[in-house]
Protein backbone atom coordinates (compact mmCIF):
# COMPACT_ATOMS: atom_id res chain seq x y z
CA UNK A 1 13.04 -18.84 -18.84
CA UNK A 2 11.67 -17.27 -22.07
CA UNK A 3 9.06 -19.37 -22.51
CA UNK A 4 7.98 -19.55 -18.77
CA UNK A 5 7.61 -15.67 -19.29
CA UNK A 6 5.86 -16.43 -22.52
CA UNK A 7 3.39 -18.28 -20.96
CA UNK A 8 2.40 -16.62 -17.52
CA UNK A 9 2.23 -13.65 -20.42
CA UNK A 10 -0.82 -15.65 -21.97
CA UNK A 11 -2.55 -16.86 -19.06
CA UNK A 12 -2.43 -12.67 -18.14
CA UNK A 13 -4.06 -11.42 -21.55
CA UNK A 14 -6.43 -14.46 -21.64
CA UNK A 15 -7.77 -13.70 -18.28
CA UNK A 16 -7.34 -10.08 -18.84
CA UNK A 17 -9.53 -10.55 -22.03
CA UNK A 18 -12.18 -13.01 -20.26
CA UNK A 19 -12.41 -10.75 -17.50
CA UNK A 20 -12.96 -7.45 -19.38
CA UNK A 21 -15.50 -9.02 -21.93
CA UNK A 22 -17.91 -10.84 -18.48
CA UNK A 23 -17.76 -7.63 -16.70
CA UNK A 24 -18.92 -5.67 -19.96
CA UNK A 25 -21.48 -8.12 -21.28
CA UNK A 26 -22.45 -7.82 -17.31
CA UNK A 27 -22.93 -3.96 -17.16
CA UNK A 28 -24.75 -3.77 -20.62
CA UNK A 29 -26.82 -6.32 -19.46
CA UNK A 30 -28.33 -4.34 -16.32
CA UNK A 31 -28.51 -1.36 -18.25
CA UNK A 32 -30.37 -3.00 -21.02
CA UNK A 33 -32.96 -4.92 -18.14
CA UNK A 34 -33.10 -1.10 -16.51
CA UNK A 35 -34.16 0.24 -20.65
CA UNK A 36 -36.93 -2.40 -20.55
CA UNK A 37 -38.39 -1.67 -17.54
CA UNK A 38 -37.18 -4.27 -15.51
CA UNK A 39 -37.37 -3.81 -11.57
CA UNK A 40 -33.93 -4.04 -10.30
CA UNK A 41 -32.97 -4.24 -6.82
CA UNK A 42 -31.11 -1.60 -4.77
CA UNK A 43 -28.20 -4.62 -4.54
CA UNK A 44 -27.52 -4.24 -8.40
CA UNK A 45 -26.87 -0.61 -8.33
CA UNK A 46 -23.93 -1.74 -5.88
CA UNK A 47 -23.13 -4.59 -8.73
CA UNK A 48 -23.24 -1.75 -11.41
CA UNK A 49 -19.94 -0.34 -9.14
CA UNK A 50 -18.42 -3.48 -8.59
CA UNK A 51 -18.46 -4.22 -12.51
CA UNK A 52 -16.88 -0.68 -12.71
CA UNK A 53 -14.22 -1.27 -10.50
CA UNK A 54 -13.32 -5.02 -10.98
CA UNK A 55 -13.04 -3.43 -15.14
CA UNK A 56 -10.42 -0.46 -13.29
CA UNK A 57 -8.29 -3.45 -11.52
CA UNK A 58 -8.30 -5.41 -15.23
CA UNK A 59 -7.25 -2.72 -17.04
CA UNK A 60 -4.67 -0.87 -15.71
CA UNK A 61 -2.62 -3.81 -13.94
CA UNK A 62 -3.47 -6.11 -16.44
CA UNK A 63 -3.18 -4.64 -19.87
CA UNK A 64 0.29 -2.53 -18.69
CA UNK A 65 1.31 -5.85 -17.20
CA UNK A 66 0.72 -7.72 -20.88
CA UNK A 67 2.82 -4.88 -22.50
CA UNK A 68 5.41 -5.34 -20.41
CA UNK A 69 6.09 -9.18 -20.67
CA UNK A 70 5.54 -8.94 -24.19
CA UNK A 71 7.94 -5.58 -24.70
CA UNK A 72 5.64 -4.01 -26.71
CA UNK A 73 5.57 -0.92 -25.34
CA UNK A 74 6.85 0.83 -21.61
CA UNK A 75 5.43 3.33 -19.86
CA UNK A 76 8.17 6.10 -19.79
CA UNK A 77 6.20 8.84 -18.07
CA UNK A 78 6.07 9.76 -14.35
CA UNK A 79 2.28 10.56 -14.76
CA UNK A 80 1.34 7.64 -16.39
CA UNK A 81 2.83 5.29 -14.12
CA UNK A 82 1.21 7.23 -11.10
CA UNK A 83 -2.11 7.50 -12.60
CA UNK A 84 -2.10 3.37 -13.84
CA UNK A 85 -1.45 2.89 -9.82
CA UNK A 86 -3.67 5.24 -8.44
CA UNK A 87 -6.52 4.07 -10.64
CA UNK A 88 -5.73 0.40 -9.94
CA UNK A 89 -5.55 1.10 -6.09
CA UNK A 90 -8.92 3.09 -6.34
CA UNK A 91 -11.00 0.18 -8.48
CA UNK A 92 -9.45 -2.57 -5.63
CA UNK A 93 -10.58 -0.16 -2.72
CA UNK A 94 -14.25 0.18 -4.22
CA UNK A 95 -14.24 -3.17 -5.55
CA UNK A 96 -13.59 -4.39 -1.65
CA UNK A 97 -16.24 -1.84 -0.06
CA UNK A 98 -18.63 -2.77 -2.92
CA UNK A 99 -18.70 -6.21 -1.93
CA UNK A 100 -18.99 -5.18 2.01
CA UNK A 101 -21.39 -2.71 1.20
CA UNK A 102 -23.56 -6.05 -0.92
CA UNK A 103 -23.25 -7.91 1.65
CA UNK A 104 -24.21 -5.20 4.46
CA UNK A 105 -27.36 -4.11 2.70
CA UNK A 106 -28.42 -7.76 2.00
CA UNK A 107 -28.07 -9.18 5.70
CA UNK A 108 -30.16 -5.98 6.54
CA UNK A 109 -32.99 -7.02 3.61
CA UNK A 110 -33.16 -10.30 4.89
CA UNK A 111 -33.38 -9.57 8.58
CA UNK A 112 -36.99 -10.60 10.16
CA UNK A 113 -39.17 -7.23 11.53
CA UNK A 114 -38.44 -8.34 14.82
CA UNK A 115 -34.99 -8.30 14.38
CA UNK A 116 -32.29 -5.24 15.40
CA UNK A 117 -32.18 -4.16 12.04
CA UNK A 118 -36.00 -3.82 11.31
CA UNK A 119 -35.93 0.08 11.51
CA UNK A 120 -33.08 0.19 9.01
CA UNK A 121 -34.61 -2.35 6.01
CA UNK A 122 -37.18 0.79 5.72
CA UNK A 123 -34.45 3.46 5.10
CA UNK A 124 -31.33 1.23 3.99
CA UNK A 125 -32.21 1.37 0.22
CA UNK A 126 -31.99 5.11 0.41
CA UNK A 127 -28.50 5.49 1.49
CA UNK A 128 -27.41 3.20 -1.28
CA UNK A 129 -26.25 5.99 -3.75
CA UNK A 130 -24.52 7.68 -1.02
CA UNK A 131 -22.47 4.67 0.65
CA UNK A 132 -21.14 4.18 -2.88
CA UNK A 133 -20.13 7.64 -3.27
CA UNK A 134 -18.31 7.82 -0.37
CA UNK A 135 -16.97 4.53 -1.08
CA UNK A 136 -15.34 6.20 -4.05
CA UNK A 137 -14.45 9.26 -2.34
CA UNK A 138 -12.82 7.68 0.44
CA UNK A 139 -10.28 5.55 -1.72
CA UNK A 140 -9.37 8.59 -3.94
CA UNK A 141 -8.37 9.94 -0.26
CA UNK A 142 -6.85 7.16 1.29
CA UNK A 143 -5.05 6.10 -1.82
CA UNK A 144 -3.93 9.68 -2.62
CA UNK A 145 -0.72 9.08 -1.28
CA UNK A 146 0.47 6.02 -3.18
CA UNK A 147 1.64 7.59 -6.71
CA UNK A 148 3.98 9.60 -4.10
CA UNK A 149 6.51 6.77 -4.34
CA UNK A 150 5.69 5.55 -8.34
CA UNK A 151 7.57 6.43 -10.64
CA UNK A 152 8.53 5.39 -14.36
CA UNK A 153 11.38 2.44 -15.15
CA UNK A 154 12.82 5.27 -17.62
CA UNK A 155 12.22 8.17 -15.53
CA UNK A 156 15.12 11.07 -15.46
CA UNK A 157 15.49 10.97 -11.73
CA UNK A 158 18.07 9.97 -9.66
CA UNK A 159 16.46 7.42 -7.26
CA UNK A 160 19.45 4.72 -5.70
CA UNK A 161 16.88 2.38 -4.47
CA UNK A 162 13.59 1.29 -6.20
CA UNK A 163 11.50 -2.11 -6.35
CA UNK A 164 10.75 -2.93 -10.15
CA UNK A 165 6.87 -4.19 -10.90
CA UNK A 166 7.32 -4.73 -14.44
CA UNK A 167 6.14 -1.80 -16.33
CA UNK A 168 6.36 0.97 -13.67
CA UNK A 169 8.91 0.98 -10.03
CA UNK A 170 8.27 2.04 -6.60
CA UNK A 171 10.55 4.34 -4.18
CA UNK A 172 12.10 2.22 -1.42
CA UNK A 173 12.05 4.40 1.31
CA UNK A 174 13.07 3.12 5.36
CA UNK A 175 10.95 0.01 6.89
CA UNK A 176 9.17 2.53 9.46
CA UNK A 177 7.71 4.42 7.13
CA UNK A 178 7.14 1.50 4.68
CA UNK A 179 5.11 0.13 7.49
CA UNK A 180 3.65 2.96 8.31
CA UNK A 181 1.27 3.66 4.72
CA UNK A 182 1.04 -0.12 4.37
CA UNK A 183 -1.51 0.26 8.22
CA UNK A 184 -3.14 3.44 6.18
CA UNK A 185 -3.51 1.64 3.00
CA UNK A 186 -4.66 -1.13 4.85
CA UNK A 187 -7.16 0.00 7.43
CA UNK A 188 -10.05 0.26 5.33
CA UNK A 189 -9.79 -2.84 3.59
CA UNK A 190 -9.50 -5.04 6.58
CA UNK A 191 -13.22 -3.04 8.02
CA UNK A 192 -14.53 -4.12 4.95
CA UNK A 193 -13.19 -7.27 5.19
CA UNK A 194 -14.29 -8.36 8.90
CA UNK A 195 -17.74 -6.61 7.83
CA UNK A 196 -18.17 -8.90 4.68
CA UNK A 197 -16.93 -11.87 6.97
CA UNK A 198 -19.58 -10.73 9.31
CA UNK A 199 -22.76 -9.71 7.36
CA UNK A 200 -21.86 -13.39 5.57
CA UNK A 201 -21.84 -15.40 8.40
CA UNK A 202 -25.13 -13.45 9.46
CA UNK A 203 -27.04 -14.38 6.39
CA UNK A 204 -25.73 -18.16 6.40
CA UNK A 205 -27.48 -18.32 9.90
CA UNK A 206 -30.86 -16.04 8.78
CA UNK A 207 -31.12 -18.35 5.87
CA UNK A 208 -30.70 -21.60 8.43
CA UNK A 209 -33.16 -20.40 11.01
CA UNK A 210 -35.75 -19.43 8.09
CA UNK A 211 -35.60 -22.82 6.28
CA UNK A 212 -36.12 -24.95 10.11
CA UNK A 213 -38.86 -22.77 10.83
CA UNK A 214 -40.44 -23.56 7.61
CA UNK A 215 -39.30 -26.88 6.99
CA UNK A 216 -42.56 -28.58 8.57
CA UNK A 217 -44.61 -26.89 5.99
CA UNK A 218 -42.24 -27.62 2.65
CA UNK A 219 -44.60 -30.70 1.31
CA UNK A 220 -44.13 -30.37 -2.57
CA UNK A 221 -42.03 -29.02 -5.43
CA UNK A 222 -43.72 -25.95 -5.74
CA UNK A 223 -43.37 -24.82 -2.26
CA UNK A 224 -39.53 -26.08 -1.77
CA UNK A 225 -38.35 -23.69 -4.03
CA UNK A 226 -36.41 -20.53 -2.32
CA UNK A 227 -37.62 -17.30 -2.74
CA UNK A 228 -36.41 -14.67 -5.17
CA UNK A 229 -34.45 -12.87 -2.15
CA UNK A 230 -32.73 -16.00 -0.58
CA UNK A 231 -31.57 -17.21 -4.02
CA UNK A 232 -30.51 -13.72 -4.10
CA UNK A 233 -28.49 -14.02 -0.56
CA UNK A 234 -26.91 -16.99 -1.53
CA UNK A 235 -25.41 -15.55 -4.53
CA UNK A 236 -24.01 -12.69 -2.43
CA UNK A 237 -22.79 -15.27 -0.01
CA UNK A 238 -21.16 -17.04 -2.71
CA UNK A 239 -19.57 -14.10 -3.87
CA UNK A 240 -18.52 -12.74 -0.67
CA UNK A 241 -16.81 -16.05 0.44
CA UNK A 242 -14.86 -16.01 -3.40
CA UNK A 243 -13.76 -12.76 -2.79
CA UNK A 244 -12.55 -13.76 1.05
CA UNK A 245 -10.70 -16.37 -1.09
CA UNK A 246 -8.61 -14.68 -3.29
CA UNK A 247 -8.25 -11.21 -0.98
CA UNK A 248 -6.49 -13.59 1.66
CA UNK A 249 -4.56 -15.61 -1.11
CA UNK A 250 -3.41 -11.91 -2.74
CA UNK A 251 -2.89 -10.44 0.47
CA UNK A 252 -0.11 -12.98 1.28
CA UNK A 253 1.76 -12.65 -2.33
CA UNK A 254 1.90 -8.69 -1.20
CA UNK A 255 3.31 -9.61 1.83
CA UNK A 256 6.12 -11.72 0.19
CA UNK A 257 6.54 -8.64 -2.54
CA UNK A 258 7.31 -6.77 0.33
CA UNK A 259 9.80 -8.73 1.85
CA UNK A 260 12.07 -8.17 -0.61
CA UNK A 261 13.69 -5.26 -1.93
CA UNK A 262 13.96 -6.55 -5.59
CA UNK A 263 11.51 -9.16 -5.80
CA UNK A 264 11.55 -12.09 -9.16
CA UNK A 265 9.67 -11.19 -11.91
CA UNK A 266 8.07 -14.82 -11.66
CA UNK A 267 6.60 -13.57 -8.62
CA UNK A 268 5.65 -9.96 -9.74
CA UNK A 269 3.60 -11.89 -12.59
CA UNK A 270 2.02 -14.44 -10.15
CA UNK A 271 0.43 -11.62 -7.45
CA UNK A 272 -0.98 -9.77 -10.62
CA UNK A 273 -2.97 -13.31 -11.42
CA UNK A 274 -3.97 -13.80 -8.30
CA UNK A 275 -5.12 -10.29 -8.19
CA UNK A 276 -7.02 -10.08 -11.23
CA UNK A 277 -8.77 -13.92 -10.49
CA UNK A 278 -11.69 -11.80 -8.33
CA UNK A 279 -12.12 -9.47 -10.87
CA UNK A 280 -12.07 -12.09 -14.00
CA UNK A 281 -14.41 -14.41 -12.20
CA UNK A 282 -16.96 -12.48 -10.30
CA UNK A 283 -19.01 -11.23 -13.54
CA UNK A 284 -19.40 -15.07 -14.50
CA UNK A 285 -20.74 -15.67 -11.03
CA UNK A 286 -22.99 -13.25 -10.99
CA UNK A 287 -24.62 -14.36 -14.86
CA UNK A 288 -24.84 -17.84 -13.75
CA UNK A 289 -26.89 -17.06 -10.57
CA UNK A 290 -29.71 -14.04 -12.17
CA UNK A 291 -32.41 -15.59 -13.98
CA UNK A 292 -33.08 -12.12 -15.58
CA UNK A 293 -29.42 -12.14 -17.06
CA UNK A 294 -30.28 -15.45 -17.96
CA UNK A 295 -32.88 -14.74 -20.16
CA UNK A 296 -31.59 -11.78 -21.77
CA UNK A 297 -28.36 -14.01 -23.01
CA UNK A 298 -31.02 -17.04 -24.11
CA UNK A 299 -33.03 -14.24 -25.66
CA UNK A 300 -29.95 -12.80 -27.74
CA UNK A 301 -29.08 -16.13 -28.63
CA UNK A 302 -32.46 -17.26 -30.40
CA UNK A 303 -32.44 -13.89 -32.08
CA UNK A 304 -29.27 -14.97 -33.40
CA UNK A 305 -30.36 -18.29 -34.57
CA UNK A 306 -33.03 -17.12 -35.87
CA UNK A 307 -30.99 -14.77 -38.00
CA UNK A 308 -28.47 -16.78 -39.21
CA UNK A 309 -31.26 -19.17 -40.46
């Protein structure tokens, strides 16, 4: 049993550690394109957030999570338990309206002037900065209420019930009211999940009706090559449908969590790799599919050779 531990403890810190260092090398570089002048989209202000948040999730379930299977060091405080939850809820919540918010704002780019949405691809861009902010806003409110029922493994109350998560425990209160927060909690990430599902399926069909209508007049190499924009969609499509993926697959382990009063360990361990898979993967996703990226890393790596030589 020791060494099972041992090893979903590993697989934890190395896709803790992969995870952290794709969505930093990520961030630095889109700031480092922005420094050089570099025209970046509206869409990679929205990946800025998502790198932010998918870092939040990483950290504080991840890292806390490591410490605990390896018994290196325990939370003991009310407040840090709380505030490890509440940040990790928060960086989930935006990470989930970031990718909604992607998608949204790309099926609306891509729309043709004729279209329903040809009044918004003018005036879209603008509200960028403000979606996100409300995104962030509104899962610091909706999420608000969860350190309520967090509290430490070593804390000094006297609580007769609790459900252990490793590091930190929750307050088992009655299934009504169990119930009840899980619908709050839950609302807004199911919108953003039947929007994503939406806006995705709406730029797989935008993207099929634009390549038959051109298709007649694709003759050579040159002019068979997508556009900047639809490589652009399919990346977001791709990254939508991975993060459909995993939500679903991590939405069922929290479902099985909550079935049971005291659930295993093994299966406290296993949600928090499912959970962090999104967040570990998505930065990698993103590198291989931006050309810009691209040549920043090849870039950075003949300066290297060049200085090792």
């Amino acid at each position: 049993m020791a060494s099972s531990f041992f090893i979903i403890g590993m697989i934890i810190l190395t896709q803790t550690l992969i995870g952290i260092l794709g969505n930093f090398s990520l961030l630095c570089s889109y700031i480092i394109l922005h420094i050089m002048g570099y025209r970046l989209r509206s869409t990679d202000l929205i990946l800025k957030h998502l790198i932010v948040a998918n870092s939040l999730v990483l950290l504080c379930k991840g890292v806390p999570q490591i410490m605990s299977i390896f018994g290196w060091k325990h939370i003991h405080s009310d407040f840090g338990c709380k505030l490890l939850f509440f940040l990790h809820r928060v960086g989930r919540g935006v990470s989930i309206g970031s990718i909604c918010l992607l998608s949204v704002f790309q099926v609306i780019t891509i729309s043709p002037w004729n279209s329903r949405w040809a009044t918004l691809k003018v005036t879209a861009p603008k509200y960028v900065v403000l979606s996100l902010f409300l995104c962030w806003i509104l899962q610091m409110l909706v999420n608000v209420i969860f350190p309520i029922y967090i509290t430490g493994k070593w804390s000094d109350k006297n609580i007769t019930k609790e459900r252990d998560f490793g590091y930190c425990s929750s307050i088992l209160t009655d299934k009504a009211k169990d119930a009840s927060y899980a619908a709050l909690l839950s609302f807004p990430d199911v919108l953003c999940l039947g929007l994503t599902l939406w806006a995705g399926s709406s730029m797989v069909l935008i993207l099929y009706r634009h390549k038959q209508q051109v298709q007649h007049i694709r003759r050579t190499d040159a002019s068979s090559r997508s556009s900047p924009e639809s490589r652009a969609t399919k990346t977001i499509v791709l990254l939508g449908s991975t993060f459909v993926y995993f939500y679903i697959v991590s939405f069922v382990f929290q479902v099985l969590l909550a079935l049971f009063d005291q659930p295993s360990r093994f299966l406290v361990d296993i949600s928090v790799i499912i959970a962090a898979c999104f967040p570990t993967v998505s930065p990698f996703l993103l590198m291989s599919h931006n050309s810009s990226v691209q040549r920043l890393y090849f870039a950075w790596i003949r300066n290297a050779k060049s200085l090792l030589l």
